[in-house]
PDB file of N, CA and C in Angstrom:
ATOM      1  N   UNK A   1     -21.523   3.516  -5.414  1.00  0.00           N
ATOM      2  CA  UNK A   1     -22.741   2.745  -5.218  1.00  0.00           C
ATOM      3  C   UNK A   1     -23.889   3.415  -5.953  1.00  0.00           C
ATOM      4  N   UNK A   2     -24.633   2.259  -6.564  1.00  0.00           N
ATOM      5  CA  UNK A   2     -25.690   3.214  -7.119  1.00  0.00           C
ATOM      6  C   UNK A   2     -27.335   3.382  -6.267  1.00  0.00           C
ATOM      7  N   UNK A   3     -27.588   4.170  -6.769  1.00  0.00           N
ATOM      8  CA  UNK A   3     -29.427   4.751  -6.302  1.00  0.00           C
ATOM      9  C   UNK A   3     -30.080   4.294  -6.753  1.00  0.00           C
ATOM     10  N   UNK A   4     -30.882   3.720  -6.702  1.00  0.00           N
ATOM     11  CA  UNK A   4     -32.048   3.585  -7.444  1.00  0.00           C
ATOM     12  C   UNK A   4     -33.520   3.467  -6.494  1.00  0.00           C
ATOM     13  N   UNK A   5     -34.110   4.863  -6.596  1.00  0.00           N
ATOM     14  CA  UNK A   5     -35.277   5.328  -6.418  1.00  0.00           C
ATOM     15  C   UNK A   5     -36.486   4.789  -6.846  1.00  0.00           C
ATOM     16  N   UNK A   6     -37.468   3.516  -6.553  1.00  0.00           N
ATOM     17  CA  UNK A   6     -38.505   3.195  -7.269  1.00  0.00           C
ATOM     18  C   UNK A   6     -39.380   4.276  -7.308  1.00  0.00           C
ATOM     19  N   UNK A   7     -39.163   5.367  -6.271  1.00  0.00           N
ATOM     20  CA  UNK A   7     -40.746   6.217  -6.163  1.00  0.00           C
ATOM     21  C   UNK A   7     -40.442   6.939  -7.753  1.00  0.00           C
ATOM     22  N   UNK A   8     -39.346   7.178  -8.623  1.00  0.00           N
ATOM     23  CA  UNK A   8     -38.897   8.616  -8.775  1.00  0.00           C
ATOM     24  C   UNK A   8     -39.777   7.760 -10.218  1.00  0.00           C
ATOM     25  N   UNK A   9     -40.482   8.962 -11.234  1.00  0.00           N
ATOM     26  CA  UNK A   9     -41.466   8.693 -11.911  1.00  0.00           C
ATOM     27  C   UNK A   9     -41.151   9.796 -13.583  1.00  0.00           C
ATOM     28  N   UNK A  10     -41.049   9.669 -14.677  1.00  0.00           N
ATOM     29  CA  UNK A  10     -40.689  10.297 -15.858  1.00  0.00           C
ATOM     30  C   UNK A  10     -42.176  11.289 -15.629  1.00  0.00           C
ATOM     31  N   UNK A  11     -41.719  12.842 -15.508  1.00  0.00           N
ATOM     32  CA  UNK A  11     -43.200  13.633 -15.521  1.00  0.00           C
ATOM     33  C   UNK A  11     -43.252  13.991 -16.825  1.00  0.00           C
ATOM     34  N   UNK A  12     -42.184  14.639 -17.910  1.00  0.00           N
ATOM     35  CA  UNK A  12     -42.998  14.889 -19.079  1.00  0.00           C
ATOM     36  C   UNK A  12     -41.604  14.669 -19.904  1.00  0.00           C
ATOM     37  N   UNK A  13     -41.737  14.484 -21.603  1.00  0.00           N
ATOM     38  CA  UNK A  13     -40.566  14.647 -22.265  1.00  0.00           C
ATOM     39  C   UNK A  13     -40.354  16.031 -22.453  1.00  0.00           C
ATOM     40  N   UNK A  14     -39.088  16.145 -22.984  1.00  0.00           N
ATOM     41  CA  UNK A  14     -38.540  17.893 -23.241  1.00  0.00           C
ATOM     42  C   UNK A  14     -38.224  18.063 -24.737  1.00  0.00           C
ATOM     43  N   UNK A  15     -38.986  18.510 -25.084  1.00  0.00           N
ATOM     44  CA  UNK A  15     -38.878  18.490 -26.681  1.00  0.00           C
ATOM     45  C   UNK A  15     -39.662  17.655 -27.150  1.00  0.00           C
ATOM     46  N   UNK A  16     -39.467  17.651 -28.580  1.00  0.00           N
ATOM     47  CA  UNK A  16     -40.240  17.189 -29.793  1.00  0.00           C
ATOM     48  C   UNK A  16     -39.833  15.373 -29.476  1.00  0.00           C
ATOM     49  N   UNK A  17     -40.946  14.389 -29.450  1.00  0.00           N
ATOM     50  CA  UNK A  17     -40.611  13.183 -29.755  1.00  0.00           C
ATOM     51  C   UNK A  17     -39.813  12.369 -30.664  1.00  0.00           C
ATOM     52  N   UNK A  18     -38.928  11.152 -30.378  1.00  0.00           N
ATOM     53  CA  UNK A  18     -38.244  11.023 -31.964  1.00  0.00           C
ATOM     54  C   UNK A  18     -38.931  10.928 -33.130  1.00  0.00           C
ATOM     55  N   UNK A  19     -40.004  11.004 -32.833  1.00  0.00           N
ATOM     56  CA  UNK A  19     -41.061  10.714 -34.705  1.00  0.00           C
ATOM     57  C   UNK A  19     -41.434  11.905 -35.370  1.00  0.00           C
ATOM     58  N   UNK A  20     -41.142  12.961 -34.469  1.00  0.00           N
ATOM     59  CA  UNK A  20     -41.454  14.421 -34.625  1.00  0.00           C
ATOM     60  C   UNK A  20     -39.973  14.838 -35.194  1.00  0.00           C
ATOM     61  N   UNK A  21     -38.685  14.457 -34.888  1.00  0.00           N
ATOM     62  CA  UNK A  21     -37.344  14.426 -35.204  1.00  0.00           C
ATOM     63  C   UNK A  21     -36.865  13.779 -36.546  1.00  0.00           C
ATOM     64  N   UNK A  22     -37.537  12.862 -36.922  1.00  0.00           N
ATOM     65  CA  UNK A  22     -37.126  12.443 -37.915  1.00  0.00           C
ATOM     66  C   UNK A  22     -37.189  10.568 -37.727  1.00  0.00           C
ATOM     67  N   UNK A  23     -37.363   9.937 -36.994  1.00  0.00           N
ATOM     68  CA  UNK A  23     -36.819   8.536 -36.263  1.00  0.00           C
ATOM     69  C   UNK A  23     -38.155   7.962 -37.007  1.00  0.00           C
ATOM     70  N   UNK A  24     -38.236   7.487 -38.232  1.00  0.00           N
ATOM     71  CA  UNK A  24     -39.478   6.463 -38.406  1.00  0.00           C
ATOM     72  C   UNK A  24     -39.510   5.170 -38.190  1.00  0.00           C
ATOM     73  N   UNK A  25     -38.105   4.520 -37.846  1.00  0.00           N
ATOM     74  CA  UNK A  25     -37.915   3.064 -37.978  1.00  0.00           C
ATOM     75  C   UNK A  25     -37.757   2.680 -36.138  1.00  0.00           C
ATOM     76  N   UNK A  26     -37.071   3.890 -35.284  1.00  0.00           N
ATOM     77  CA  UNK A  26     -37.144   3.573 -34.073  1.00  0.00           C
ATOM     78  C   UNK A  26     -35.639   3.325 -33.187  1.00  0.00           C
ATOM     79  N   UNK A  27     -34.944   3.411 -34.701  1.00  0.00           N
ATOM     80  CA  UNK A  27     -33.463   2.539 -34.673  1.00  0.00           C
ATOM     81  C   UNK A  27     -32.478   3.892 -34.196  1.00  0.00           C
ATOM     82  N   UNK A  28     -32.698   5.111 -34.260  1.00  0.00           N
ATOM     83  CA  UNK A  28     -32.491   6.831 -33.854  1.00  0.00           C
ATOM     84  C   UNK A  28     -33.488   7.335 -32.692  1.00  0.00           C
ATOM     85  N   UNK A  29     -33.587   6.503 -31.196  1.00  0.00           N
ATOM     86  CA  UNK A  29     -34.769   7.739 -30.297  1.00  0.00           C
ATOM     87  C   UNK A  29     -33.550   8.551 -29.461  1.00  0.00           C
ATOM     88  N   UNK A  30     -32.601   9.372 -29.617  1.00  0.00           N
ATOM     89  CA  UNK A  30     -32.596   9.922 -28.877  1.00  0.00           C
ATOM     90  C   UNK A  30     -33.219  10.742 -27.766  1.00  0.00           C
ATOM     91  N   UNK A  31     -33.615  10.938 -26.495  1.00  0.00           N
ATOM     92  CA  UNK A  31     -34.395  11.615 -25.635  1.00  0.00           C
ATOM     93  C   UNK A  31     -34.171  12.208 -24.627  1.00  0.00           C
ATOM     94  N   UNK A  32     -35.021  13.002 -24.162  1.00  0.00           N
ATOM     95  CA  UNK A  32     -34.434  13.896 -22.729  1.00  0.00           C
ATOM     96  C   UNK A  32     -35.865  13.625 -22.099  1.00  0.00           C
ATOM     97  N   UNK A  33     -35.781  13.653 -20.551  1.00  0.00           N
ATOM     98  CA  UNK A  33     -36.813  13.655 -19.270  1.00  0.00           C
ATOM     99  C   UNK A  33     -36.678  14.230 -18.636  1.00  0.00           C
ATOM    100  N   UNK A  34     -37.486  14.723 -18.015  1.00  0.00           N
ATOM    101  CA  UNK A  34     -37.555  15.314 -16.417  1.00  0.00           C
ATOM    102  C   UNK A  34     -38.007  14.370 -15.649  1.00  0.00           C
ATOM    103  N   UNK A  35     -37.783  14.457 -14.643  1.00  0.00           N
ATOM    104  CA  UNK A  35     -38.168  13.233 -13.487  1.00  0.00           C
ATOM    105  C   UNK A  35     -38.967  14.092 -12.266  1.00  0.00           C
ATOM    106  N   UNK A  36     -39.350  13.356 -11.574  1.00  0.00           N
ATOM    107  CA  UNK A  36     -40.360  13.716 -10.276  1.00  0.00           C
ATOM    108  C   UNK A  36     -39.480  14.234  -9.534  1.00  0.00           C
ATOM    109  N   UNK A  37     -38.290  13.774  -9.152  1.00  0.00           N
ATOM    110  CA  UNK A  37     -37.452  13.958  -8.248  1.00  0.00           C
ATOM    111  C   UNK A  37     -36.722  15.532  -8.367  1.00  0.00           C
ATOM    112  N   UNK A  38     -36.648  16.054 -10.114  1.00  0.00           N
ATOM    113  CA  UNK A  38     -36.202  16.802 -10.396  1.00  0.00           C
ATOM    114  C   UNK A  38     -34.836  16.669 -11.239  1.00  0.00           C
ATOM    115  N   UNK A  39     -34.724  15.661 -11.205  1.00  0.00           N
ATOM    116  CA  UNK A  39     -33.403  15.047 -12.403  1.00  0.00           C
ATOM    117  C   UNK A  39     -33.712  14.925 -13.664  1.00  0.00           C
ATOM    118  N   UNK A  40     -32.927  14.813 -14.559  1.00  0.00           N
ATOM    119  CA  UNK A  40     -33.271  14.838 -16.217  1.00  0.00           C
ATOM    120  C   UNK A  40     -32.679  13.074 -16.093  1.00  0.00           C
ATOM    121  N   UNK A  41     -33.155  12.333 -17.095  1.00  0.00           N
ATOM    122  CA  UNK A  41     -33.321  10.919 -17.940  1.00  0.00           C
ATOM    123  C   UNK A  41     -32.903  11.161 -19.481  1.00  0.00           C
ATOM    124  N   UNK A  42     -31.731  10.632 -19.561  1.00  0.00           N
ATOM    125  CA  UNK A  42     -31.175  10.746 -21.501  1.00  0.00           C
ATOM    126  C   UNK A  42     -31.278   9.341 -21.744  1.00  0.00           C
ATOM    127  N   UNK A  43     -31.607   9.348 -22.894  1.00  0.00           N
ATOM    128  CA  UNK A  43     -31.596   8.312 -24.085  1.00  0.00           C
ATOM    129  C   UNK A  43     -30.627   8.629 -24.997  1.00  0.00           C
ATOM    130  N   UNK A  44     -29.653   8.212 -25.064  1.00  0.00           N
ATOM    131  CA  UNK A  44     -28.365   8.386 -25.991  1.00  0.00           C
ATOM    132  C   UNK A  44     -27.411   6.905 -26.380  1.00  0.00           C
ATOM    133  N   UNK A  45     -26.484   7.605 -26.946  1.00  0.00           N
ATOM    134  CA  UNK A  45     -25.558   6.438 -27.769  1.00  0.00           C
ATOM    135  C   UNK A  45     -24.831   6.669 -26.765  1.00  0.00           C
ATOM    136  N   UNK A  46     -24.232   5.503 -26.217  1.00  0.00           N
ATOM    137  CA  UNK A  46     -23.321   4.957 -24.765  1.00  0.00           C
ATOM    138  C   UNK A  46     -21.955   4.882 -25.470  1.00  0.00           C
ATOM    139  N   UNK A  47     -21.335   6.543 -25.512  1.00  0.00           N
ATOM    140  CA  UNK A  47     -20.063   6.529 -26.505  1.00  0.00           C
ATOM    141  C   UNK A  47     -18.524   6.327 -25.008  1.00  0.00           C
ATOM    142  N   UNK A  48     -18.875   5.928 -23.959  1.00  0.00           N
ATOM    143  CA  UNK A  48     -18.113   5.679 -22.672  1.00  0.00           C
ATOM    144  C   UNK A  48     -16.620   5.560 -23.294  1.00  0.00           C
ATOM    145  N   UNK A  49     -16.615   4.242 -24.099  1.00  0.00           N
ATOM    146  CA  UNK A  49     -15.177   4.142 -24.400  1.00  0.00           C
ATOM    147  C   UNK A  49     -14.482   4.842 -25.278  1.00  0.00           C
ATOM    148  N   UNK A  50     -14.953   5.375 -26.385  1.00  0.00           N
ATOM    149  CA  UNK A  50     -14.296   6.458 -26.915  1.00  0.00           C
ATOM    150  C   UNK A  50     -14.117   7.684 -26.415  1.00  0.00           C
ATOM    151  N   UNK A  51     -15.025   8.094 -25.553  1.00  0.00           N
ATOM    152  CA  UNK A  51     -14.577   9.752 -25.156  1.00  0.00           C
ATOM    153  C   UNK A  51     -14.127   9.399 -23.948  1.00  0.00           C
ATOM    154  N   UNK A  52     -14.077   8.637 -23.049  1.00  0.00           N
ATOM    155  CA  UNK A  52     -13.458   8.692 -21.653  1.00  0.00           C
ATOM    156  C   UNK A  52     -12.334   8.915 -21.308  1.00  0.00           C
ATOM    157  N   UNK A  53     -11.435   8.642 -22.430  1.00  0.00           N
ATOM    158  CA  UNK A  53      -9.821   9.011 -22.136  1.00  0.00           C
ATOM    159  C   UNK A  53      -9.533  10.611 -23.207  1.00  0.00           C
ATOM    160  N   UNK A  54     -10.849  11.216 -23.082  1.00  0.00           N
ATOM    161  CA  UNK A  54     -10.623  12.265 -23.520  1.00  0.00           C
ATOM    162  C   UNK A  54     -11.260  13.681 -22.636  1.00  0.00           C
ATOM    163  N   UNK A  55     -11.834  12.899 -21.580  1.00  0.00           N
ATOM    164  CA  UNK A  55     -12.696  14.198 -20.992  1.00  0.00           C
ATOM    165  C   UNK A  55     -11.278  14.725 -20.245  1.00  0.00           C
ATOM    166  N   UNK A  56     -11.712  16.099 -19.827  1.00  0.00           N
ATOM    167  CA  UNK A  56     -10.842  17.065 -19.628  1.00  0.00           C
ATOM    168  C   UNK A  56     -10.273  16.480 -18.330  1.00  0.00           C
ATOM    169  N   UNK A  57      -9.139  17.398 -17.641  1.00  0.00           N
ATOM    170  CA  UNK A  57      -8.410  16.856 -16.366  1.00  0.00           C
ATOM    171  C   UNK A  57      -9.577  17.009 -14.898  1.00  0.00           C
ATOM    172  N   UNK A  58     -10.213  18.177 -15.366  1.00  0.00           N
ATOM    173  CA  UNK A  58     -10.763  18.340 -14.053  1.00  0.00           C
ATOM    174  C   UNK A  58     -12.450  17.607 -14.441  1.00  0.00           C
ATOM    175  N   UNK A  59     -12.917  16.451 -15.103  1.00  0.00           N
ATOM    176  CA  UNK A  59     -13.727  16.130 -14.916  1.00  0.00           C
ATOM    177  C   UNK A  59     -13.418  14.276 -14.616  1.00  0.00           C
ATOM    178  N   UNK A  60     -15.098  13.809 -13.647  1.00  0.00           N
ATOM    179  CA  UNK A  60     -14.584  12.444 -13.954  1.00  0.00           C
ATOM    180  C   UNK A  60     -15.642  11.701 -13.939  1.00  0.00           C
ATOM    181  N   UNK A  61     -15.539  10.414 -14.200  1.00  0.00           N
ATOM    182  CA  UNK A  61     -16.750   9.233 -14.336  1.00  0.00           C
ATOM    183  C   UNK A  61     -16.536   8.358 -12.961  1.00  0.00           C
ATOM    184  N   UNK A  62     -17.889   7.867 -12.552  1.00  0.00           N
ATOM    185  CA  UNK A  62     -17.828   6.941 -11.573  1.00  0.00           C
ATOM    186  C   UNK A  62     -18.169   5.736 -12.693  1.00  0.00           C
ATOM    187  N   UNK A  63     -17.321   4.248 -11.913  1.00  0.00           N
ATOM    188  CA  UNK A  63     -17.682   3.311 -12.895  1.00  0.00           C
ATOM    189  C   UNK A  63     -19.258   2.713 -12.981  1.00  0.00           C
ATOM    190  N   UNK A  64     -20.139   3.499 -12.535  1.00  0.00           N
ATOM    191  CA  UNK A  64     -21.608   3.015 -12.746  1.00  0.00           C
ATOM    192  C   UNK A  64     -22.105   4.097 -13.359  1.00  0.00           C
ATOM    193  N   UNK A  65     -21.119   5.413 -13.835  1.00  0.00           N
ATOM    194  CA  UNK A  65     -21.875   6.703 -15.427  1.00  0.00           C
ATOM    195  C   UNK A  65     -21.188   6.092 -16.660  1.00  0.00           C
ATOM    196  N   UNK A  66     -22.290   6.539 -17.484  1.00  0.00           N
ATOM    197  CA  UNK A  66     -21.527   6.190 -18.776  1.00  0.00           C
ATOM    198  C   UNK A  66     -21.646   7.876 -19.177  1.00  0.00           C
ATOM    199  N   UNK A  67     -20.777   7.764 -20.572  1.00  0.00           N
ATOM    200  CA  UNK A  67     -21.107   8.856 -21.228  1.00  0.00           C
ATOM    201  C   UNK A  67     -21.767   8.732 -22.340  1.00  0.00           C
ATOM    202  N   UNK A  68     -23.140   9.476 -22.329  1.00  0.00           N
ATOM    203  CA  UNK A  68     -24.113   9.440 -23.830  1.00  0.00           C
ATOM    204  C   UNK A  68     -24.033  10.225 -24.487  1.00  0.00           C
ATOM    205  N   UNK A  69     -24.122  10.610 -25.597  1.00  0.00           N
ATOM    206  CA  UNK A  69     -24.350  11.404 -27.028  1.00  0.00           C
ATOM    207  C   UNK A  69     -25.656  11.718 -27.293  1.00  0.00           C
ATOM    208  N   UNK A  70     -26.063  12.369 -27.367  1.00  0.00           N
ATOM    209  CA  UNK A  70     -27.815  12.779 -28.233  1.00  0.00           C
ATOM    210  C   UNK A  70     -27.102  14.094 -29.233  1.00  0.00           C
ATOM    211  N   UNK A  71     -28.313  13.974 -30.278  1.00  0.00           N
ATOM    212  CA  UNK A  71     -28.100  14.732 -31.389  1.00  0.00           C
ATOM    213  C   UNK A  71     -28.137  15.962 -31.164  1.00  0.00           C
ATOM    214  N   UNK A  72     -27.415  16.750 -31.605  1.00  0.00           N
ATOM    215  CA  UNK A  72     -27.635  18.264 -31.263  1.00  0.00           C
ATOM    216  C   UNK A  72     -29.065  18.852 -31.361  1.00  0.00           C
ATOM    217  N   UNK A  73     -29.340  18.288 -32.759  1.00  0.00           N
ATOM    218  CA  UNK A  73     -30.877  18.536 -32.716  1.00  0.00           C
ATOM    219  C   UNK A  73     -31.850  18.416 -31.912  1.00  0.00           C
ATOM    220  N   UNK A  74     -31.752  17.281 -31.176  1.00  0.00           N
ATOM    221  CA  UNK A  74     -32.556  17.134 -29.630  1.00  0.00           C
ATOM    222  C   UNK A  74     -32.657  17.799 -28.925  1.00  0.00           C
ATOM    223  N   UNK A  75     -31.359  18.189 -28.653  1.00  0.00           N
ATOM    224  CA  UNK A  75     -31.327  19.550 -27.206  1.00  0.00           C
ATOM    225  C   UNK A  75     -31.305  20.417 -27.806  1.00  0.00           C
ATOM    226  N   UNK A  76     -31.542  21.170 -28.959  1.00  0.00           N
ATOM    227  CA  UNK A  76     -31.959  22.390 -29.405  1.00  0.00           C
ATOM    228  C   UNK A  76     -33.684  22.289 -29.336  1.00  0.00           C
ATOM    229  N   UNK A  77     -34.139  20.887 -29.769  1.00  0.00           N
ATOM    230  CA  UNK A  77     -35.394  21.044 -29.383  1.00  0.00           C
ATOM    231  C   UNK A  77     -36.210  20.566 -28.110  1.00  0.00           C
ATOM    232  N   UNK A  78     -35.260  20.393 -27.105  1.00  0.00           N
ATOM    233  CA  UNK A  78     -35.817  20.699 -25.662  1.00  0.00           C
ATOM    234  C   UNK A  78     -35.478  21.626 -24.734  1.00  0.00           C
ATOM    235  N   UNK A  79     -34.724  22.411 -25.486  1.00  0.00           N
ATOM    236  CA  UNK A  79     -34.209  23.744 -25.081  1.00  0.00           C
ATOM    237  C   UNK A  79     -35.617  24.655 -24.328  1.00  0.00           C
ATOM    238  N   UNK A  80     -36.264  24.823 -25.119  1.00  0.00           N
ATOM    239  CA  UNK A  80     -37.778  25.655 -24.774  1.00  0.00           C
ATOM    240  C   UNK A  80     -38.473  24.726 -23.757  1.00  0.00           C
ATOM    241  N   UNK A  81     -38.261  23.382 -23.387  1.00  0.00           N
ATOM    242  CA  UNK A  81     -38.785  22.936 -22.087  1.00  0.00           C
ATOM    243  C   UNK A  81     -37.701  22.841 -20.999  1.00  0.00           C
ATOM    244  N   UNK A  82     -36.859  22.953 -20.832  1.00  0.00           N
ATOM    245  CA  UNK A  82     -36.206  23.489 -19.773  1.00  0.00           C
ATOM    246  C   UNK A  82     -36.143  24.327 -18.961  1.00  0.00           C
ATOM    247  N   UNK A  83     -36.340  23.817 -17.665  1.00  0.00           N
ATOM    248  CA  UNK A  83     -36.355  25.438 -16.496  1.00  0.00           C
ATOM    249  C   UNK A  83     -35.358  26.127 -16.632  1.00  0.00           C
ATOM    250  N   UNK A  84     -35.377  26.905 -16.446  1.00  0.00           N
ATOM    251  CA  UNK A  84     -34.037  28.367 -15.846  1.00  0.00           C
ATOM    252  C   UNK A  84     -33.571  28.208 -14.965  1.00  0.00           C
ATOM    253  N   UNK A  85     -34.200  27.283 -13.622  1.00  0.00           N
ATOM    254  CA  UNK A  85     -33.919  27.059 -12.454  1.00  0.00           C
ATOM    255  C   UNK A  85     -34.863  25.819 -11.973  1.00  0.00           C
TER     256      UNK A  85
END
């Protein structure tokens, strides 16, 4: 079953924006969030059906996760906004 929290609110992005990345047309935003609640928010390519019959034995998907992709480059550049804890 899914959650969905109206209170829970995007507090800041983590990293460089996609226009700061390279994205001039809009058609590439990969993104990362932090949320109010304390959860992260991705913007990625919804690669579900190709990698799903590949994730390892001991991991799994509920049928309301997908699996996303963001560029490596992204999370190298929200690396420095990430807590430690």
């Amino acid at each position: 079953m899914r959650h969905e929290n109206l209170s829970v609110r995007i507090v800041r992005r983590l990293g460089d924006p996609p226009s700061q990345r390279g994205s001039v047309s809009g058609q590439n935003c990969p993104d990362l969030f932090e949320l109010s609640d304390g959860n992260f928010a991705v913007i990625g390519t919804d690669r579900t059906e190709e990698l799903d019959s590949l994730l390892p034995a001991d991991a799994a998907r509920a049928d309301y996760e997908r699996i996303v992709v963001i560029t490596r480059d992204t999370l190298l550049r929200a690396k420095r906004d990430i807590p430690d804890a």
